[in-house]
PDB file of N, CA and C in Angstrom:
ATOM      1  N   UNK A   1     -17.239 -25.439 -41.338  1.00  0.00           N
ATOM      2  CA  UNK A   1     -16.653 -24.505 -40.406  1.00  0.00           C
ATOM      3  C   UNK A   1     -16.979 -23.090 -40.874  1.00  0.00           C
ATOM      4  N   UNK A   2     -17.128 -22.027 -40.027  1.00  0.00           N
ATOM      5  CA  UNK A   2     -17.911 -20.850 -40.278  1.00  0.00           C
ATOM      6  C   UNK A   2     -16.476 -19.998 -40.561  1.00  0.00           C
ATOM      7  N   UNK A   3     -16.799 -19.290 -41.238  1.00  0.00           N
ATOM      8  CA  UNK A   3     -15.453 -18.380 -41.372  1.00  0.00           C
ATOM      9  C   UNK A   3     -15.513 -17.206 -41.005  1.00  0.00           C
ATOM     10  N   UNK A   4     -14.424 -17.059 -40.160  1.00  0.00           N
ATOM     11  CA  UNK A   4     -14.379 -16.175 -38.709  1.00  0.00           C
ATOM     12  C   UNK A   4     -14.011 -15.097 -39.047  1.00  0.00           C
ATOM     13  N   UNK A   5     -12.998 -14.876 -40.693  1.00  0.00           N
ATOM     14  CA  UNK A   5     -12.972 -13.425 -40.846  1.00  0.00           C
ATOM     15  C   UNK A   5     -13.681 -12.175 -40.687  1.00  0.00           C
ATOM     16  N   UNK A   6     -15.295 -12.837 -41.390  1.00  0.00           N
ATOM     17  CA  UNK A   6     -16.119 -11.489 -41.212  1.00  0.00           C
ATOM     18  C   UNK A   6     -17.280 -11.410 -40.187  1.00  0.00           C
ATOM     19  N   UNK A   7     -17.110 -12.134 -39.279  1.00  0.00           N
ATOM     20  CA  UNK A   7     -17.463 -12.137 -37.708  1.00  0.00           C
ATOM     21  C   UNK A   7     -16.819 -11.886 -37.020  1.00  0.00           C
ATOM     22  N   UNK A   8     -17.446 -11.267 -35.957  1.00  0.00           N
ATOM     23  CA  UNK A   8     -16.719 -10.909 -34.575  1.00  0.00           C
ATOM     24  C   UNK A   8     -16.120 -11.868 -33.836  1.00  0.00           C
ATOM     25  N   UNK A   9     -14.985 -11.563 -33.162  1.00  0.00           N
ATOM     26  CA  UNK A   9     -14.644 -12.903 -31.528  1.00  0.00           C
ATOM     27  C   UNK A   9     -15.613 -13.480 -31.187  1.00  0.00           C
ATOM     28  N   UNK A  10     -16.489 -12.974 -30.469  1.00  0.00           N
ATOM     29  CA  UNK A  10     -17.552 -13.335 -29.820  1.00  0.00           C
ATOM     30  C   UNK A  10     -18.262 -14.524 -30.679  1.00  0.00           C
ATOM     31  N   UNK A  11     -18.482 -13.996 -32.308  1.00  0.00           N
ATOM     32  CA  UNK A  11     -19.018 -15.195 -32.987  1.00  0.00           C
ATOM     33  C   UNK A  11     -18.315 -16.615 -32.735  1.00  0.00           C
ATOM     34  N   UNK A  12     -17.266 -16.396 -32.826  1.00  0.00           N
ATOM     35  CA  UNK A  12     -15.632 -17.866 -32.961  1.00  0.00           C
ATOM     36  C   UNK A  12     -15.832 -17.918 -31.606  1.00  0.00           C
ATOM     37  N   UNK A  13     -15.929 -17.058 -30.568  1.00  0.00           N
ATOM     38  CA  UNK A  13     -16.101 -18.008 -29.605  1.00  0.00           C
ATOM     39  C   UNK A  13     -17.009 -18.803 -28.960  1.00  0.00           C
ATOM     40  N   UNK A  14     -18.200 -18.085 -28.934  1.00  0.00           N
ATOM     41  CA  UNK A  14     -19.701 -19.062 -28.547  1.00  0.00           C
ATOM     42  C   UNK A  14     -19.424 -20.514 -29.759  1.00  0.00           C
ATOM     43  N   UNK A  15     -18.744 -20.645 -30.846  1.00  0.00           N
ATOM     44  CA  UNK A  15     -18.843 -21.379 -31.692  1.00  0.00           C
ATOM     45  C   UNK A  15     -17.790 -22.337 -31.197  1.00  0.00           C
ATOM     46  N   UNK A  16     -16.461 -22.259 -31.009  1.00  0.00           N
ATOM     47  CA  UNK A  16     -15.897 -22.844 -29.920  1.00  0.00           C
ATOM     48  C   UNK A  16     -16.620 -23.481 -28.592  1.00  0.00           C
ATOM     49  N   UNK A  17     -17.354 -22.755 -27.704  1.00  0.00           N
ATOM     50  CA  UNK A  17     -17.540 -23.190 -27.000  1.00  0.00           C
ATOM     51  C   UNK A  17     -19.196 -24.137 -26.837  1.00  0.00           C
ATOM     52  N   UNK A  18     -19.813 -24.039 -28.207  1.00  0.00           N
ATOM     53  CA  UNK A  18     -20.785 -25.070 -28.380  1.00  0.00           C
ATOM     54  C   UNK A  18     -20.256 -26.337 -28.452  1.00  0.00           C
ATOM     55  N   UNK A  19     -18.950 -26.225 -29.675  1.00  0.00           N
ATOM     56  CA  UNK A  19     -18.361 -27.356 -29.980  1.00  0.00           C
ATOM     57  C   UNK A  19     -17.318 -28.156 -29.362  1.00  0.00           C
ATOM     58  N   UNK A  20     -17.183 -27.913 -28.249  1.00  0.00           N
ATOM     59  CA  UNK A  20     -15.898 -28.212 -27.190  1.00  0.00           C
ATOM     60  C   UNK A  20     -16.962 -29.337 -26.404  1.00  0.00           C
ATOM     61  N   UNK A  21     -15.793 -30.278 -26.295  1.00  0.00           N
ATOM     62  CA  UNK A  21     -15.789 -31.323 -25.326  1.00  0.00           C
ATOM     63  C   UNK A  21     -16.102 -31.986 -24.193  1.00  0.00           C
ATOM     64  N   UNK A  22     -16.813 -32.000 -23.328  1.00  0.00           N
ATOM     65  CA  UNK A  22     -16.728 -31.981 -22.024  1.00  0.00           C
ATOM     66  C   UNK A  22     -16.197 -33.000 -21.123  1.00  0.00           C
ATOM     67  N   UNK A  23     -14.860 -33.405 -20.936  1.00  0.00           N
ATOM     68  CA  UNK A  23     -13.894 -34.558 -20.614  1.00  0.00           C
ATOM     69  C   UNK A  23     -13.944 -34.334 -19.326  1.00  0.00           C
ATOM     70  N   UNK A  24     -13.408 -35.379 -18.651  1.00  0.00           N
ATOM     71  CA  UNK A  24     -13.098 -35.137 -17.170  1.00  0.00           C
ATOM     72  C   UNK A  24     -12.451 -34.512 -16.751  1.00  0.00           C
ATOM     73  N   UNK A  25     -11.476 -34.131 -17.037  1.00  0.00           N
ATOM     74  CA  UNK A  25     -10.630 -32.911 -16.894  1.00  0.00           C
ATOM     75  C   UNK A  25     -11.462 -31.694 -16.288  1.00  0.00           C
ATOM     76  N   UNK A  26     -12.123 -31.467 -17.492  1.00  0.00           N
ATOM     77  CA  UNK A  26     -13.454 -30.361 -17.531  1.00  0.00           C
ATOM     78  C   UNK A  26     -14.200 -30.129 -15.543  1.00  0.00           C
ATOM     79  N   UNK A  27     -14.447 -32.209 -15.841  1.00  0.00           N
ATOM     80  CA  UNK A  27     -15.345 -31.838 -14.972  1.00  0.00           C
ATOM     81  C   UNK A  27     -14.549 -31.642 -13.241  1.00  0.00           C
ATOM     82  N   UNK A  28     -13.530 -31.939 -13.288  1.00  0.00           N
ATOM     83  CA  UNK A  28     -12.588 -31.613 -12.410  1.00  0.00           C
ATOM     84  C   UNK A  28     -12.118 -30.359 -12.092  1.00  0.00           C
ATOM     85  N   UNK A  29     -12.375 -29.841 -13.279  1.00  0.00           N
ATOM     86  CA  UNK A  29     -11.775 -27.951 -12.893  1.00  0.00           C
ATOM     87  C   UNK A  29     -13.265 -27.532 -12.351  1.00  0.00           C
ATOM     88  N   UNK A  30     -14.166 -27.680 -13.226  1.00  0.00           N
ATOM     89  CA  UNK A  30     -15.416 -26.871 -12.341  1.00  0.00           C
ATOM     90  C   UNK A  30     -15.724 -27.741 -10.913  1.00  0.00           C
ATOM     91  N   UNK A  31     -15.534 -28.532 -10.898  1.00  0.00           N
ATOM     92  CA  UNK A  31     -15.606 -28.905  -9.261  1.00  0.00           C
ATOM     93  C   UNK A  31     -14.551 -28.181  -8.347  1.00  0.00           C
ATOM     94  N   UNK A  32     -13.545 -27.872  -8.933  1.00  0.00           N
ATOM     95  CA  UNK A  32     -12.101 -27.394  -8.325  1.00  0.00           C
ATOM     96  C   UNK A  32     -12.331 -25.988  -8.151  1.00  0.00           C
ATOM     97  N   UNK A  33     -13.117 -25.328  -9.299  1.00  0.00           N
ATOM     98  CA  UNK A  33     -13.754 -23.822  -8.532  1.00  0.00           C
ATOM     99  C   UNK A  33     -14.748 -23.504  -7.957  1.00  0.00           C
ATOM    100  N   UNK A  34     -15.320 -24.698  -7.775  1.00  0.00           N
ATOM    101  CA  UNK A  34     -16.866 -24.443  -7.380  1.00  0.00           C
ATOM    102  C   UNK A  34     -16.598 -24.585  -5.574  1.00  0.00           C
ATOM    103  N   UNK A  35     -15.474 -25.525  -5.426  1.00  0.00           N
ATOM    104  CA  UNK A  35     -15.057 -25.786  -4.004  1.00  0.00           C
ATOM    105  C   UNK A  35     -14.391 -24.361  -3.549  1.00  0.00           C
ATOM    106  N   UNK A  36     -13.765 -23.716  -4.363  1.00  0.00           N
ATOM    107  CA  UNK A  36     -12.743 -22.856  -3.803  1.00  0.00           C
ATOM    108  C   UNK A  36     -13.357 -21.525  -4.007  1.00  0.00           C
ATOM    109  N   UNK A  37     -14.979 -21.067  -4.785  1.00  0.00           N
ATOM    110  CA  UNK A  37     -15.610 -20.288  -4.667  1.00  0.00           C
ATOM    111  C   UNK A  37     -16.152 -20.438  -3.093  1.00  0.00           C
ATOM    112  N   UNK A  38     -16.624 -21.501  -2.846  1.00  0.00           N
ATOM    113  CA  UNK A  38     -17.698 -22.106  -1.529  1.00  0.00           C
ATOM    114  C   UNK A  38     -16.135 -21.563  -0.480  1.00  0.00           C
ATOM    115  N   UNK A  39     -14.823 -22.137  -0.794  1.00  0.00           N
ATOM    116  CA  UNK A  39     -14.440 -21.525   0.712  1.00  0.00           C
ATOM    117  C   UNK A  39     -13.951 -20.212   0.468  1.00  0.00           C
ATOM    118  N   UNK A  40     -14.010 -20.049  -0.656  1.00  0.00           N
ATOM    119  CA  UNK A  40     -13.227 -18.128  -0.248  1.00  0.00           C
ATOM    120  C   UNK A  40     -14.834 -17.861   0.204  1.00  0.00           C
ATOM    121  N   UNK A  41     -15.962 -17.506   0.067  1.00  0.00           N
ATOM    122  CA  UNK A  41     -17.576 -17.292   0.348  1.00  0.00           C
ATOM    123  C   UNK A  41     -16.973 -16.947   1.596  1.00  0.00           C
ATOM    124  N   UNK A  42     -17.143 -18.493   2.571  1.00  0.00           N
ATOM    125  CA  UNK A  42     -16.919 -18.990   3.787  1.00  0.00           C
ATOM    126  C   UNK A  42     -15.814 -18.060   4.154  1.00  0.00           C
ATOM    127  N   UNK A  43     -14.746 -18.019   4.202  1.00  0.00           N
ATOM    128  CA  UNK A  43     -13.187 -17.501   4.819  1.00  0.00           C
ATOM    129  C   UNK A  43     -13.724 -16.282   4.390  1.00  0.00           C
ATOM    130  N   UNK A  44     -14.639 -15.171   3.492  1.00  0.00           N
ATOM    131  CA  UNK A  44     -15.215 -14.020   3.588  1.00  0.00           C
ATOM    132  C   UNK A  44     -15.701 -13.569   4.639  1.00  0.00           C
ATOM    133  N   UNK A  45     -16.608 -14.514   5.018  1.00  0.00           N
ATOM    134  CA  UNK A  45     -17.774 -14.082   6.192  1.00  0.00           C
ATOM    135  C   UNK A  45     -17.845 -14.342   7.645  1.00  0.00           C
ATOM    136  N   UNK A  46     -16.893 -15.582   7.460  1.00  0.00           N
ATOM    137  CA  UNK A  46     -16.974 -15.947   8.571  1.00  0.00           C
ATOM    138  C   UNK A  46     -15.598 -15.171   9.348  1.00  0.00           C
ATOM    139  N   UNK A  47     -14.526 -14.704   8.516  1.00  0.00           N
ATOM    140  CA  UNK A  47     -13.604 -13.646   8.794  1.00  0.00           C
ATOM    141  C   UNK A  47     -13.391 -12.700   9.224  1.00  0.00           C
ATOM    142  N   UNK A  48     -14.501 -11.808   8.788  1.00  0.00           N
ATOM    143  CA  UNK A  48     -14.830 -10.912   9.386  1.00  0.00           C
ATOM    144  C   UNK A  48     -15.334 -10.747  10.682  1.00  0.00           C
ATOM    145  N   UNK A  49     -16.756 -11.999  10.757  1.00  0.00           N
ATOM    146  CA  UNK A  49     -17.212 -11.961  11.961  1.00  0.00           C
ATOM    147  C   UNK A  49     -15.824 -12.746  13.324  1.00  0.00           C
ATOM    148  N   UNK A  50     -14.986 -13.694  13.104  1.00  0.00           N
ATOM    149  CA  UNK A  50     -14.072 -13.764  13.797  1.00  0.00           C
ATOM    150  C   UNK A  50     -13.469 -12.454  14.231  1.00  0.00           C
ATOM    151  N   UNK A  51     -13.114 -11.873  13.289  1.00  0.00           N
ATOM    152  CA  UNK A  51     -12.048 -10.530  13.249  1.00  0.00           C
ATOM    153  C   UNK A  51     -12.543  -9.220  14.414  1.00  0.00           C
ATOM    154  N   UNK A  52     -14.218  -9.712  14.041  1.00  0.00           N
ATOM    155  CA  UNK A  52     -15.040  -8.581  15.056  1.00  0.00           C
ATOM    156  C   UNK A  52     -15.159  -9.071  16.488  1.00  0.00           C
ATOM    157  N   UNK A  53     -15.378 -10.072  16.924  1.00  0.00           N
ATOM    158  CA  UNK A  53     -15.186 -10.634  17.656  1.00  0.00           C
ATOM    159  C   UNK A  53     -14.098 -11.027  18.661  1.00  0.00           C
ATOM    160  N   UNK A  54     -13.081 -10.811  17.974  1.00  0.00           N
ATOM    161  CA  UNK A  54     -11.286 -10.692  18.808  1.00  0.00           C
ATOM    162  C   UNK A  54     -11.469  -9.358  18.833  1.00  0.00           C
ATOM    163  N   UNK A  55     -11.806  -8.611  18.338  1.00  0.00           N
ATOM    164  CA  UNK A  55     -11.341  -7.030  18.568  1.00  0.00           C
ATOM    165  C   UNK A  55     -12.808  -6.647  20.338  1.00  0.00           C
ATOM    166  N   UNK A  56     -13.937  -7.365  19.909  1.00  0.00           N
ATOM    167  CA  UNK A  56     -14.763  -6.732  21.194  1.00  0.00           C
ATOM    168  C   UNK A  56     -14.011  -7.293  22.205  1.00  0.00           C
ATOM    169  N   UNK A  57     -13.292  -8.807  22.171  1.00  0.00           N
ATOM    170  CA  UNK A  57     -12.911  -9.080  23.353  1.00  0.00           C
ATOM    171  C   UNK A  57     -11.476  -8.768  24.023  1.00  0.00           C
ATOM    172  N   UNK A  58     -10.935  -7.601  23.096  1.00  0.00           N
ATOM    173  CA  UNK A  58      -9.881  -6.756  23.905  1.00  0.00           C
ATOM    174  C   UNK A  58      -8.450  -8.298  23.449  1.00  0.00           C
ATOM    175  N   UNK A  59      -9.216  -9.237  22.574  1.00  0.00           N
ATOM    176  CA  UNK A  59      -7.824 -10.423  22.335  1.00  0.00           C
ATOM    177  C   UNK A  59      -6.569 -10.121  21.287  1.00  0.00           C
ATOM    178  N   UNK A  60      -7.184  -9.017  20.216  1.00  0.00           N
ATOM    179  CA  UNK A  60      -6.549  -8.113  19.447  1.00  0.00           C
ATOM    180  C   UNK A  60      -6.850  -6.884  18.782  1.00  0.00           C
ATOM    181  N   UNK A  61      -6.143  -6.288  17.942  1.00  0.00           N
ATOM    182  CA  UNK A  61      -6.270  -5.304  17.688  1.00  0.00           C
ATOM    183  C   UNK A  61      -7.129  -5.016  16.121  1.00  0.00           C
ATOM    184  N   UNK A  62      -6.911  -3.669  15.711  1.00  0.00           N
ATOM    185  CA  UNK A  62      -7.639  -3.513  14.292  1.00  0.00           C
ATOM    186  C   UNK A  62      -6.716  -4.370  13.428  1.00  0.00           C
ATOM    187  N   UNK A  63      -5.007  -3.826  13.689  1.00  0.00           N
ATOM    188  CA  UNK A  63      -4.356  -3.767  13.038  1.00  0.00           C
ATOM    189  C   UNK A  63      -4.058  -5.268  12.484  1.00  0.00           C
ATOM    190  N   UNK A  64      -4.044  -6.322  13.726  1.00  0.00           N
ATOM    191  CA  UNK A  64      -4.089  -7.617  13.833  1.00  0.00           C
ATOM    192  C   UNK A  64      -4.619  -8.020  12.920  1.00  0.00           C
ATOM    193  N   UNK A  65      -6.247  -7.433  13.486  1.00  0.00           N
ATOM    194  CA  UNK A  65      -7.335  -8.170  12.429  1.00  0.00           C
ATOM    195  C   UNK A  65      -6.646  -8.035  10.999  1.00  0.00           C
ATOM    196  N   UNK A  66      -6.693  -6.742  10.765  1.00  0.00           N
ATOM    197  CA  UNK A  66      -6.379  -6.035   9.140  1.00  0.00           C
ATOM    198  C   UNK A  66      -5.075  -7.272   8.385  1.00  0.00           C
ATOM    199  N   UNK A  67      -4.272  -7.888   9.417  1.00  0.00           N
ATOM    200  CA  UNK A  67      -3.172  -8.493   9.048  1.00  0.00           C
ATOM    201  C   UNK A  67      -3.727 -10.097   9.004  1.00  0.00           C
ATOM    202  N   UNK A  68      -4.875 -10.659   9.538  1.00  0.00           N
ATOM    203  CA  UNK A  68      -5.416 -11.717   9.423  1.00  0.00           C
ATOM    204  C   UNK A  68      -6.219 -11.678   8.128  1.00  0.00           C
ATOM    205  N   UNK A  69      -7.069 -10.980   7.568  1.00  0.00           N
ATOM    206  CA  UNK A  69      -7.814 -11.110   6.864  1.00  0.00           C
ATOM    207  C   UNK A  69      -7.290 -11.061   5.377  1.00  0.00           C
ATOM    208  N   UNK A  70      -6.039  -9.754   5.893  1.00  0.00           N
ATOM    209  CA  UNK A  70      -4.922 -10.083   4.063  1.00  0.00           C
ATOM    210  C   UNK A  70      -4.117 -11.266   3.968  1.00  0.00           C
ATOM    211  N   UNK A  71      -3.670 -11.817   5.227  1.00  0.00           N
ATOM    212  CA  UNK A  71      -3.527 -13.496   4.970  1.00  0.00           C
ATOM    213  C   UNK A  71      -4.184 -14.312   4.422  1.00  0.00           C
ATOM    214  N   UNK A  72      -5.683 -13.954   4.527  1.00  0.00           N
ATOM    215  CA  UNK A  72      -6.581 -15.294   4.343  1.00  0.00           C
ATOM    216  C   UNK A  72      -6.953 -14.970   2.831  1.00  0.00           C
ATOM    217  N   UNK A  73      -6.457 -13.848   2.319  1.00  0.00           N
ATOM    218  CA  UNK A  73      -6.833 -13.271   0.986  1.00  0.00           C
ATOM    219  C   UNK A  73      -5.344 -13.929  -0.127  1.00  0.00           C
ATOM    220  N   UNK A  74      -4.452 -13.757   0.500  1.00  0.00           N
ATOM    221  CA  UNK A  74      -3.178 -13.936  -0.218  1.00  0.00           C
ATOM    222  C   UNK A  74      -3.319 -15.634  -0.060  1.00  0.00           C
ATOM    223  N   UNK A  75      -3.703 -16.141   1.288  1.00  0.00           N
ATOM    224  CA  UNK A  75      -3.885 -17.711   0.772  1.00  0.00           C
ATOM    225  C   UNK A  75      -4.789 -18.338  -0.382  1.00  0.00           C
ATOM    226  N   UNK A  76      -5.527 -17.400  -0.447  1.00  0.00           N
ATOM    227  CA  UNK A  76      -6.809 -18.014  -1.261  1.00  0.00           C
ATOM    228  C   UNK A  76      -6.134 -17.318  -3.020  1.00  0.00           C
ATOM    229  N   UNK A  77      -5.096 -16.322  -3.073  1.00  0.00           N
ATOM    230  CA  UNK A  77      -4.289 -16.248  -3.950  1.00  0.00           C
ATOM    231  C   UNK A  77      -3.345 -17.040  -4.604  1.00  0.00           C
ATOM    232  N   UNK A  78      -2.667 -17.761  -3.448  1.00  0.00           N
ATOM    233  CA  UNK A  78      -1.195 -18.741  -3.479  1.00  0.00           C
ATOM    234  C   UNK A  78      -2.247 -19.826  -4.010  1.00  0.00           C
ATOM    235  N   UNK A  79      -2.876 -20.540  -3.339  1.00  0.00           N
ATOM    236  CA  UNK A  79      -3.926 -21.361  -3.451  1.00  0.00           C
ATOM    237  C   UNK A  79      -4.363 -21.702  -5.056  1.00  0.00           C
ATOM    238  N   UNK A  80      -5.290 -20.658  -5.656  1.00  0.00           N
ATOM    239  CA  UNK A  80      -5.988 -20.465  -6.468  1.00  0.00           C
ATOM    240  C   UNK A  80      -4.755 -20.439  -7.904  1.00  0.00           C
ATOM    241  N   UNK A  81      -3.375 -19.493  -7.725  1.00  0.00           N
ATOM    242  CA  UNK A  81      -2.213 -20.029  -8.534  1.00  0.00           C
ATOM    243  C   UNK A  81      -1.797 -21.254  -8.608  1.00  0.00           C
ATOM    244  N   UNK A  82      -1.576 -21.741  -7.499  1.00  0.00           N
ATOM    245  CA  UNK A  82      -1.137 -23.348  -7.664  1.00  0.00           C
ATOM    246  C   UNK A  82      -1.874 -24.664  -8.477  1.00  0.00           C
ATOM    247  N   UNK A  83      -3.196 -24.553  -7.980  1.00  0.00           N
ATOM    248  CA  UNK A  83      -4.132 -25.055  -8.736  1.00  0.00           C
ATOM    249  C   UNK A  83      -4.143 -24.818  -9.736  1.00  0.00           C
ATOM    250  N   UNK A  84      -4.001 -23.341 -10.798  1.00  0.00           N
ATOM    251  CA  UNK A  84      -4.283 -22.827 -12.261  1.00  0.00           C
ATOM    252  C   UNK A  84      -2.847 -23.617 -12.623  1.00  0.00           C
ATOM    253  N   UNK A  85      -1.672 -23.837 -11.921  1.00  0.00           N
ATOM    254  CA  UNK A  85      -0.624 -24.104 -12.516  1.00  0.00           C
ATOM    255  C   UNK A  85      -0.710 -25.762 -13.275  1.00  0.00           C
ATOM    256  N   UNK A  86      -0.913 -26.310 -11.721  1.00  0.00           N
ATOM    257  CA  UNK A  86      -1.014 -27.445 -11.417  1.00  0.00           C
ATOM    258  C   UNK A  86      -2.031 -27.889 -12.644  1.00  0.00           C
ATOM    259  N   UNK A  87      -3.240 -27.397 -12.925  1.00  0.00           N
ATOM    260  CA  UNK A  87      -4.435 -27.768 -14.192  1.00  0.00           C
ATOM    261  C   UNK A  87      -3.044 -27.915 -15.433  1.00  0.00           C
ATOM    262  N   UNK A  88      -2.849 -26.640 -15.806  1.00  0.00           N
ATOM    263  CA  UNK A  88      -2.465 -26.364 -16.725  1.00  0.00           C
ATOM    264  C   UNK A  88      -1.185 -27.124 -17.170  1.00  0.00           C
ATOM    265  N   UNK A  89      -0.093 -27.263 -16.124  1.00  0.00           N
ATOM    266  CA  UNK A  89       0.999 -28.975 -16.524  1.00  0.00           C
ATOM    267  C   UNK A  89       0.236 -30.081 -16.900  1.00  0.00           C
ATOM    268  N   UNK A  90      -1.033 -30.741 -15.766  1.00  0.00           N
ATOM    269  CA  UNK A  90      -2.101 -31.751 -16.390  1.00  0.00           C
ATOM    270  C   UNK A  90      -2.281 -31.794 -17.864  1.00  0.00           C
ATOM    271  N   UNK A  91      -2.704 -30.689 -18.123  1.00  0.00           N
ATOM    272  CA  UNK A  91      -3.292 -30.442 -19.548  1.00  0.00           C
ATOM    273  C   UNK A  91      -2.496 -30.458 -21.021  1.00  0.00           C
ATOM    274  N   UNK A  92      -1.102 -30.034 -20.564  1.00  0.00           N
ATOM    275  CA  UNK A  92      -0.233 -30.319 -21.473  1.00  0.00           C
ATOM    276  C   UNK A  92       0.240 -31.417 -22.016  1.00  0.00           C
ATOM    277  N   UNK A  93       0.578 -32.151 -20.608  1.00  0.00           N
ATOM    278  CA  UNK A  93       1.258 -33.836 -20.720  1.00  0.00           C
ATOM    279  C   UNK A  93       0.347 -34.566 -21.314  1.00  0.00           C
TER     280      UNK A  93
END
């Protein structure tokens, strides 16, 4: 084991993370962000263009929009907590 006193973090951690595990767990969280990168992407783009689209057709307003799109931001917040929680009880038990 390398002794971390007279190295930097950075040393202990690339060294950590050579030597770490890769369990299912593992491979469950990076699938779990890789999905929820792909829909926040999606609920980005395709949001906007919805948002532009109700506003040309006179169906709502800016303000509307402005109040749809911080929804879809705070879901992908609530969302993204629950999951970190939810990992992290897993991981303990």
């Amino acid at each position: 084991m390398t002794n971390f006193a007279t190295g930097s973090i950075n040393d202990e951690l690339l060294f950590r993370i050579d030597n770490s595990i890769e369990s299912r767990l593992f491979h469950k969280i990076v699938i779990l962000v890789s999905l929820g990168m792909l829909e926040a992407s999606i609920g980005v783009y395709t949001g906007s263009a919805v948002a532009s689209s109700l506003t040309a057709s006179k169906w709502s307003t800016a303000q509307e929009n402005s109040m749809l799109l911080s929804a879809n931001f705070l879901g992908l917040l609530i969302g993204s907590l629950i999951a970190g929680l939810k990992e992290t009880t897993k991981e303990e038990k």
